[in-house]
N, C-alpha and C. Protein backbone atom coordinates (compact mmCIF):
# COMPACT_ATOMS: atom_id res chain seq x y z
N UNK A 1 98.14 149.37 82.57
CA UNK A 1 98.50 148.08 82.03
C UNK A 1 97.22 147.31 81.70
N UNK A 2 97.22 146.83 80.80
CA UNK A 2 96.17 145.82 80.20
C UNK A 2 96.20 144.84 80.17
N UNK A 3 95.13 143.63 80.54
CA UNK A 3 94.99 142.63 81.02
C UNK A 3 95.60 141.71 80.05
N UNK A 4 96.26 141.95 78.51
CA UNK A 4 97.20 141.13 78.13
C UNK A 4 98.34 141.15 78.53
N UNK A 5 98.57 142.37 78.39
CA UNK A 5 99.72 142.69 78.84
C UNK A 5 100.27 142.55 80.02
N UNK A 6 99.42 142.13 81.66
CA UNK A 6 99.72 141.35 82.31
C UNK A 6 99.57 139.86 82.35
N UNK A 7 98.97 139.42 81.39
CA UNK A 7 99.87 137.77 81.38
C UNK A 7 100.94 137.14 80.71
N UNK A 8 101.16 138.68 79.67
CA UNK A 8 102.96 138.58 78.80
C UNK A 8 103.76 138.39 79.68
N UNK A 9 103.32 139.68 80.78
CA UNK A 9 104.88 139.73 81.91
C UNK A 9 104.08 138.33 82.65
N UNK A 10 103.51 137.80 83.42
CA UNK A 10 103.30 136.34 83.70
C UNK A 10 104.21 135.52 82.93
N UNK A 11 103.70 135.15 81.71
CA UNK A 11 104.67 134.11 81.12
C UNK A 11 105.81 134.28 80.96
N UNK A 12 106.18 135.48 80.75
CA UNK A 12 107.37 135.70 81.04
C UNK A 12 108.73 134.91 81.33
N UNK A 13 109.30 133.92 80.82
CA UNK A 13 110.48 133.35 81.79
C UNK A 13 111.39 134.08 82.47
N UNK A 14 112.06 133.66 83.52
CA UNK A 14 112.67 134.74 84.50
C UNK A 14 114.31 134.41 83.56
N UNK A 15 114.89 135.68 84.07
CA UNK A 15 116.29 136.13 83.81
C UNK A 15 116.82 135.02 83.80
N UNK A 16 117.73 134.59 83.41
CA UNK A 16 119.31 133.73 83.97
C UNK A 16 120.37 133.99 84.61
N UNK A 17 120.75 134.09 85.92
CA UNK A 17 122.22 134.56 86.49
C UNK A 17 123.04 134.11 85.63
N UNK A 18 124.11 134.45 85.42
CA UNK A 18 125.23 133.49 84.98
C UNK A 18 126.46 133.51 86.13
N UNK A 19 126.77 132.47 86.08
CA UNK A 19 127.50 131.84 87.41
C UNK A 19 129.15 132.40 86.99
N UNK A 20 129.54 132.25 87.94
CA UNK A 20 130.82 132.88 87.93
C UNK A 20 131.79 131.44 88.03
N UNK A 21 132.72 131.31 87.10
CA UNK A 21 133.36 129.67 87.11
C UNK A 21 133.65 129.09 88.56
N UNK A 22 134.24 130.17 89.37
CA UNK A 22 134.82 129.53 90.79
C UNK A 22 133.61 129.45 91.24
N UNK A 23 132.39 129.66 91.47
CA UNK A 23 130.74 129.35 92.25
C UNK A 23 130.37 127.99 91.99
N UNK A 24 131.03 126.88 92.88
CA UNK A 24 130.68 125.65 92.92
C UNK A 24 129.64 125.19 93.57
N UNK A 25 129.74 125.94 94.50
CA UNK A 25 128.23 126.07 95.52
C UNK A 25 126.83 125.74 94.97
N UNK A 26 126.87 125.86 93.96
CA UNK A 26 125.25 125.53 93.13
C UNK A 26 125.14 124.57 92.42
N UNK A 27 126.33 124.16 92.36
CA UNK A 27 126.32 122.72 91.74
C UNK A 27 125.92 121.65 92.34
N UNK A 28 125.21 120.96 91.85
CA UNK A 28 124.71 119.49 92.56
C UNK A 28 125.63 118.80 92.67
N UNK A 29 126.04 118.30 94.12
CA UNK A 29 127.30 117.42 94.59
C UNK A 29 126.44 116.04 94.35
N UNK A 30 127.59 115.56 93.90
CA UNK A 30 127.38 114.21 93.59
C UNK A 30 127.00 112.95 94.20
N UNK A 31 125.70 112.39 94.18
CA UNK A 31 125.62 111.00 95.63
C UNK A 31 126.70 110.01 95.46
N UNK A 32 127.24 109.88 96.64
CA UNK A 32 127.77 108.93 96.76
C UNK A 32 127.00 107.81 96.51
N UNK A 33 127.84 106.57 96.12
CA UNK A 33 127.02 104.95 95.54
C UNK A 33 127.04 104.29 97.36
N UNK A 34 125.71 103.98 97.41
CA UNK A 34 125.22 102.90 98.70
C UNK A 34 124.90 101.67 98.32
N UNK A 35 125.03 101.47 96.93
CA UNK A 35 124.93 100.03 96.75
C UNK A 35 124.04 100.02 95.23
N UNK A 36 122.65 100.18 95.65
CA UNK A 36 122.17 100.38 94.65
C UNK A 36 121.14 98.78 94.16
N UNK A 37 121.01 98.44 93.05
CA UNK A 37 120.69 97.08 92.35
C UNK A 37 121.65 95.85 92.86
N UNK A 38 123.29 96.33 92.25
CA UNK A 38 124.13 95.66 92.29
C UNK A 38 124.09 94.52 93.29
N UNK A 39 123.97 95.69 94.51
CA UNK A 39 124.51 94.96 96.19
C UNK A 39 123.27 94.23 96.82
N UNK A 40 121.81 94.64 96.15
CA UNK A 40 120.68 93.91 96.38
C UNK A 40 121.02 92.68 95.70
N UNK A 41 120.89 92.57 94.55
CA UNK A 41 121.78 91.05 94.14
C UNK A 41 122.52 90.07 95.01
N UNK A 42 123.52 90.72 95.13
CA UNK A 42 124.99 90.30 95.98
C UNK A 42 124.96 89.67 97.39
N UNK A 43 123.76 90.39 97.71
CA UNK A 43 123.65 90.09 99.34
C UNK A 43 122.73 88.78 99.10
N UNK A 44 121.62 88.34 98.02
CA UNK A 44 121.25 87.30 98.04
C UNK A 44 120.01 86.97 99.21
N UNK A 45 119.34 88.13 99.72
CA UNK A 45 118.58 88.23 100.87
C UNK A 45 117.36 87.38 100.48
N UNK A 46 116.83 86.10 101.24
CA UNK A 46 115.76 85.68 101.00
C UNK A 46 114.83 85.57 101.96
N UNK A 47 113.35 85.37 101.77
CA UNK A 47 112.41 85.62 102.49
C UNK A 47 111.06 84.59 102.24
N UNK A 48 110.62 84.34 102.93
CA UNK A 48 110.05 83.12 103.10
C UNK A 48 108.28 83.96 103.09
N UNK A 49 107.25 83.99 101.90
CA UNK A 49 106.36 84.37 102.50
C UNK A 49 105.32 83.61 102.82
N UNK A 50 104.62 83.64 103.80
CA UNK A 50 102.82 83.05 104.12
C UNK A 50 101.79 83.62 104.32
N UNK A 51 100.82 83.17 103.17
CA UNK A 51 99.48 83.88 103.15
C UNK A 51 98.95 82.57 103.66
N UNK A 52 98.22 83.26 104.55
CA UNK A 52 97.29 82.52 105.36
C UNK A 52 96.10 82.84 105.24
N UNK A 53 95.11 81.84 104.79
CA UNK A 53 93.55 82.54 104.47
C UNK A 53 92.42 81.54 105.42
N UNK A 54 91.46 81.94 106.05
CA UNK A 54 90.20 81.35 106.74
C UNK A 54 88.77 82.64 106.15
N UNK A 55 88.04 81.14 106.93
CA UNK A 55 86.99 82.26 106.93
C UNK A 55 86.34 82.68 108.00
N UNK A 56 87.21 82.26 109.12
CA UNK A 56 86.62 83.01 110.27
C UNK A 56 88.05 83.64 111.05
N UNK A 57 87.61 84.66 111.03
CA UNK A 57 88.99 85.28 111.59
C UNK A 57 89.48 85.26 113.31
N UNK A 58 89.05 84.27 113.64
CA UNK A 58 89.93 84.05 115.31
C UNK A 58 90.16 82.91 115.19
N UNK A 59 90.35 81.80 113.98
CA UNK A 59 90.82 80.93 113.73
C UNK A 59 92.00 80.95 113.52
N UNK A 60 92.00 82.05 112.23
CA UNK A 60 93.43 82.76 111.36
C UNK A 60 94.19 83.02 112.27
N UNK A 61 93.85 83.91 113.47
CA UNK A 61 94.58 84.84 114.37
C UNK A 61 95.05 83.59 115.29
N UNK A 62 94.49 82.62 115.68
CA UNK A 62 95.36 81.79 116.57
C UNK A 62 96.36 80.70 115.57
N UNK A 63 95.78 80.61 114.29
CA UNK A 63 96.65 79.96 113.10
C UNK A 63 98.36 81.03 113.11
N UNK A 64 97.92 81.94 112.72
CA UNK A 64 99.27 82.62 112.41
C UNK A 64 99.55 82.71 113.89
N UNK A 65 98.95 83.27 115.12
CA UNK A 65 99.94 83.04 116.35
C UNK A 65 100.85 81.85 116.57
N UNK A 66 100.13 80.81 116.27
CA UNK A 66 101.42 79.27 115.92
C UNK A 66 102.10 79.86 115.30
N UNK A 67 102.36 79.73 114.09
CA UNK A 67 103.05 79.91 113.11
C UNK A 67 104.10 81.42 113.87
N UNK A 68 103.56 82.05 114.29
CA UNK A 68 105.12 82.90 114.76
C UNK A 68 105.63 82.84 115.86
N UNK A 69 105.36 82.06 116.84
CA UNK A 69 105.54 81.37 117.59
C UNK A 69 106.57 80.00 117.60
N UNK A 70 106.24 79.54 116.57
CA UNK A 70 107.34 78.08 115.79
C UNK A 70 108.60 79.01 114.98
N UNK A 71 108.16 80.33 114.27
CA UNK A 71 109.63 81.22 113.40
C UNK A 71 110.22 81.49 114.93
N UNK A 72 109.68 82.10 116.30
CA UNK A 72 110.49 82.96 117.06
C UNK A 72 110.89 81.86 117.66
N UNK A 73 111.01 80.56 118.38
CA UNK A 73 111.46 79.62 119.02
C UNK A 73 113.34 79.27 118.13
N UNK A 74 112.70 79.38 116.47
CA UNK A 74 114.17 79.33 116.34
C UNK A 74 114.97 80.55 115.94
N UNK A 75 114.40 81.36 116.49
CA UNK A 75 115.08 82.92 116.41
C UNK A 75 115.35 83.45 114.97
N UNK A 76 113.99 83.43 113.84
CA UNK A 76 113.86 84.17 112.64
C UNK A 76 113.15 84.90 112.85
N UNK A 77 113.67 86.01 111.78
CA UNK A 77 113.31 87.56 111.90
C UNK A 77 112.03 87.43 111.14
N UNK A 78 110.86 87.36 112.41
CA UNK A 78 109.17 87.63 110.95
C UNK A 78 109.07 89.20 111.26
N UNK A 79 108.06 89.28 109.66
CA UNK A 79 107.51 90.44 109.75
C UNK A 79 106.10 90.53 109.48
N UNK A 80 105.04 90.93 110.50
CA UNK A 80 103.80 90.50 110.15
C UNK A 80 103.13 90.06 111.52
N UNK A 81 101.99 89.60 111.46
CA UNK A 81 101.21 89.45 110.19
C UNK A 81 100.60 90.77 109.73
N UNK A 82 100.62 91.02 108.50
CA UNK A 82 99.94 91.75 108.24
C UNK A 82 98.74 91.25 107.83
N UNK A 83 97.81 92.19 107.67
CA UNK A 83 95.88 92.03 107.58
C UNK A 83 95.60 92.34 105.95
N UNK A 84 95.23 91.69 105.17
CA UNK A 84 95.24 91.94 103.69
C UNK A 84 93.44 92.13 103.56
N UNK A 85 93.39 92.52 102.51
CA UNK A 85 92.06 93.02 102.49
C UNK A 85 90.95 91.63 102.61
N UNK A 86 90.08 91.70 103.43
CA UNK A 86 88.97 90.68 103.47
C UNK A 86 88.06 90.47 101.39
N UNK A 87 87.98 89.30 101.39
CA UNK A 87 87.21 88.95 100.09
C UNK A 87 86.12 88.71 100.20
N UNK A 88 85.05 89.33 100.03
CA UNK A 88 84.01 89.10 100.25
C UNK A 88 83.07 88.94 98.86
N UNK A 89 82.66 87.97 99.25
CA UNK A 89 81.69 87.23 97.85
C UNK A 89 80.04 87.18 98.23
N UNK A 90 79.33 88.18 97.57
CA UNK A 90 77.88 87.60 97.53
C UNK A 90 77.22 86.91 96.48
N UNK A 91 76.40 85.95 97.26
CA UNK A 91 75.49 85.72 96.17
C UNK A 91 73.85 86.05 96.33
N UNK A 92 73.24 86.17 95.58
CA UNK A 92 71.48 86.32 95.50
C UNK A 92 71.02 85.64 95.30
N UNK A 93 69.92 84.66 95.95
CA UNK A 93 68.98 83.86 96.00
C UNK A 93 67.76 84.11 95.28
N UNK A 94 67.07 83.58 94.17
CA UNK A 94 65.08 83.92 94.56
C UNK A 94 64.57 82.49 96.24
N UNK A 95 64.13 83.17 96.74
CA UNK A 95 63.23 82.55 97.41
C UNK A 95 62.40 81.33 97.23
N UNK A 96 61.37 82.14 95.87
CA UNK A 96 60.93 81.15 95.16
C UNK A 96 61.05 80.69 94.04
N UNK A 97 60.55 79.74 93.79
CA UNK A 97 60.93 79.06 92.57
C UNK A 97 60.15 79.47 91.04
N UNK A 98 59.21 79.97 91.30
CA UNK A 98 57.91 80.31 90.30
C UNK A 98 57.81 82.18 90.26
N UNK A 99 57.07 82.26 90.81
CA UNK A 99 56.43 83.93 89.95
C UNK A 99 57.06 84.98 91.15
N UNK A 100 57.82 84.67 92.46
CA UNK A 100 58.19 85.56 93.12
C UNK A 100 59.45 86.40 92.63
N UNK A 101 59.61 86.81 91.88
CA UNK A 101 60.96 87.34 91.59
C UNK A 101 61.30 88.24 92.39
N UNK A 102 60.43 89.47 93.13
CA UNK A 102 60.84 90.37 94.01
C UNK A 102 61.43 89.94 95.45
N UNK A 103 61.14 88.50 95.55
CA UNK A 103 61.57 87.96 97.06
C UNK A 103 63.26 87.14 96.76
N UNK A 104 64.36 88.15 97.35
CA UNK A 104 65.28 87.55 96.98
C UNK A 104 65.88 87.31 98.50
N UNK A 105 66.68 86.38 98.64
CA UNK A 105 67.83 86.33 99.62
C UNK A 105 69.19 86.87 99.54
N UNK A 106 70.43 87.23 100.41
CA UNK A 106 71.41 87.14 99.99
C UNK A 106 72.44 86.80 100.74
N UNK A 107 72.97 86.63 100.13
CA UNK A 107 74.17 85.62 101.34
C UNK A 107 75.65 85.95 100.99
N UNK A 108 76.54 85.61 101.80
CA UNK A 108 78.20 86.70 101.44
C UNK A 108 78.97 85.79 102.37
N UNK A 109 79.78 85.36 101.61
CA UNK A 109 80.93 84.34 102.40
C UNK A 109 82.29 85.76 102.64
N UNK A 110 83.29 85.57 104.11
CA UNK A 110 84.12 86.55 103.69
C UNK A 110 85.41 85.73 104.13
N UNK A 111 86.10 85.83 103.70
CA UNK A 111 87.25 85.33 103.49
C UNK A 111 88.86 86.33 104.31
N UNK A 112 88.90 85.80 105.27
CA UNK A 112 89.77 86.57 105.72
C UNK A 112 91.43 86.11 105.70
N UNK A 113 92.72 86.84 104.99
CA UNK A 113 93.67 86.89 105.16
C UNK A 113 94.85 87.83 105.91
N UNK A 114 95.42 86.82 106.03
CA UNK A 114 96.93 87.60 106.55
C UNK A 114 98.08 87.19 105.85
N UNK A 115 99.16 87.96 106.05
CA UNK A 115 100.58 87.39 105.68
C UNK A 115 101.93 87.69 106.35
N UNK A 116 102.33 86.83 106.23
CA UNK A 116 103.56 86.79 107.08
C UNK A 116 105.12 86.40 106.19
N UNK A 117 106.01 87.50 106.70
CA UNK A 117 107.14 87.34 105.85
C UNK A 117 108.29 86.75 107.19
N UNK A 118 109.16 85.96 106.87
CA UNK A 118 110.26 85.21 107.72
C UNK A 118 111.29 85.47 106.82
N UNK A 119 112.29 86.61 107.39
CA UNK A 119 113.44 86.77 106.60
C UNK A 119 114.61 86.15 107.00
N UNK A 120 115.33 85.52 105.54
CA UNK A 120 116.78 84.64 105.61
C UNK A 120 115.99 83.57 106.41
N UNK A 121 115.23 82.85 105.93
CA UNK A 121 115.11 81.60 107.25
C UNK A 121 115.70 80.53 106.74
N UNK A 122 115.89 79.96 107.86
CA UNK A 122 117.29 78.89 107.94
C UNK A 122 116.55 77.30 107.83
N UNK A 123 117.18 76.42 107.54
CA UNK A 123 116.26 75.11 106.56
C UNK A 123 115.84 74.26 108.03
N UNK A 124 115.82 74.31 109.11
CA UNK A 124 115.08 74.24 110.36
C UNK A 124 113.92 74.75 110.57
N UNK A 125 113.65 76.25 110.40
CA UNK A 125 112.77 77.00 110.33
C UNK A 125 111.26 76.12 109.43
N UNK A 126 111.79 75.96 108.50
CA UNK A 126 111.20 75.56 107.03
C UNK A 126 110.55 74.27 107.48
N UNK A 127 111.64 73.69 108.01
CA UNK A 127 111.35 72.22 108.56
C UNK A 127 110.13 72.09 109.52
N UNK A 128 110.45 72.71 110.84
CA UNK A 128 109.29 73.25 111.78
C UNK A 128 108.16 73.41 111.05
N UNK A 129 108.00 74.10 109.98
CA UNK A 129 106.32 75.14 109.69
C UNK A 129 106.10 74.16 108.48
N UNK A 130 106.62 73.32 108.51
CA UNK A 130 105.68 71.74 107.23
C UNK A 130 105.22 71.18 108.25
N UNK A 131 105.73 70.94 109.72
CA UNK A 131 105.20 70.04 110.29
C UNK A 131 104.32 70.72 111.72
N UNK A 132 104.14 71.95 110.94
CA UNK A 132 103.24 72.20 111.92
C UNK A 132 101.64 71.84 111.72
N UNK A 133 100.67 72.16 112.58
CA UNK A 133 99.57 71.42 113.05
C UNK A 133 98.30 72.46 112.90
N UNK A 134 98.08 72.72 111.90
CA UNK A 134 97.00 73.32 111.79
C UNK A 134 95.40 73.44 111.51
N UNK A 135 94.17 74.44 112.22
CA UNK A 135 93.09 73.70 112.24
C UNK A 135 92.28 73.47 110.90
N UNK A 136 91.34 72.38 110.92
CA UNK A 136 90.92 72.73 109.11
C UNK A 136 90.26 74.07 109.18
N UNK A 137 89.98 74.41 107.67
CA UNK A 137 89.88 75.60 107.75
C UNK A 137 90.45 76.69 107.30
N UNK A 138 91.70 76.57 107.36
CA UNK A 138 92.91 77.45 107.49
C UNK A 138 93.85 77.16 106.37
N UNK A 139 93.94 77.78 105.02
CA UNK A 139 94.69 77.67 104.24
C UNK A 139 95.65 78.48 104.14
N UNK A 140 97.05 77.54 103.47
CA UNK A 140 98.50 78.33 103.69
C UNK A 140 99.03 78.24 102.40
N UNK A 141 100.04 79.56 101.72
CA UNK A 141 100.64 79.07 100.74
C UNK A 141 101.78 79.95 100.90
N UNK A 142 103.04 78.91 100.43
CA UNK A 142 103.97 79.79 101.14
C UNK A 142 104.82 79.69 99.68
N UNK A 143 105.55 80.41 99.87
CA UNK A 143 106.44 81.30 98.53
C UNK A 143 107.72 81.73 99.01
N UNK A 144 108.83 81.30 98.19
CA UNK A 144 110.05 81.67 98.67
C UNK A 144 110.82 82.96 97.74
N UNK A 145 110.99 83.54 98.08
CA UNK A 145 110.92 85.00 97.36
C UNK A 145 112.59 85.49 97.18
């Protein structure tokens, strides 16, 4: 056999059985419907989210410990916090002002977030976390989803 002639039989497509009418067995049974789009609609599920941003992160971490602390007192379901990626920004300095160009500084602010989701929360909930007490520092933006 010759090396074309083994990649004819390669490409080759394979045979076809042909099924015998009563062989239901190979047929793809049908999914039953669980809902789908429709029932996501229907159910109307809402969720309360908060991104919480600092720039020092044991600020954040005792910020959002309030904050789920005030959702679990009135018994809403959070989910979180989760840890979102840190932002980190540099910038480059010259040193000097005149002929040093090789003498640079650099400096990097980082920005740390989290977020927190409160599902179905109830207009108490909502109420609580406007009037909560948080340190400066600590920015919140919340989104009703």
């Amino acid at each position: 056999m010759t090396a074309e002639e083994v990649v004819k039989k390669a490409r080759s497509p394979r045979a076809k059985t042909a099924k015998s009418a009563g062989d239901t067995s190979a047929a793809p049974s049908p999914r039953p419907a669980v809902g789908g789009a429709r029932a996501k609609k229907s159910e109307a599920s809402h969720r309360l989210r908060i991104r919480v941003r600092a720039y020092e992160h044991g600020v954040l971490d005792r910020s959002v410990k309030q904050i789920i602390d005030v959702a679990a007192r009135y018994n809403a379901t959070v989910v979180g916090p989760v840890p979102l990626p840190i932002d980190i920004k540099k910038y480059t300095v010259n040193r000097a002002s005149f002929i040093d160009k090789d003498s640079r500084e650099q400096f990097e602010m980082r920005i740390h977030k989290r977020m927190i989701d409160i599902l179905n929360p109830e207009p108490k909930v909502i109420e609580a976390l406007t009037n909560i007490d948080l340190p400066s520092g600590v920015s919140i933006d919340v989104k009703m989803m």
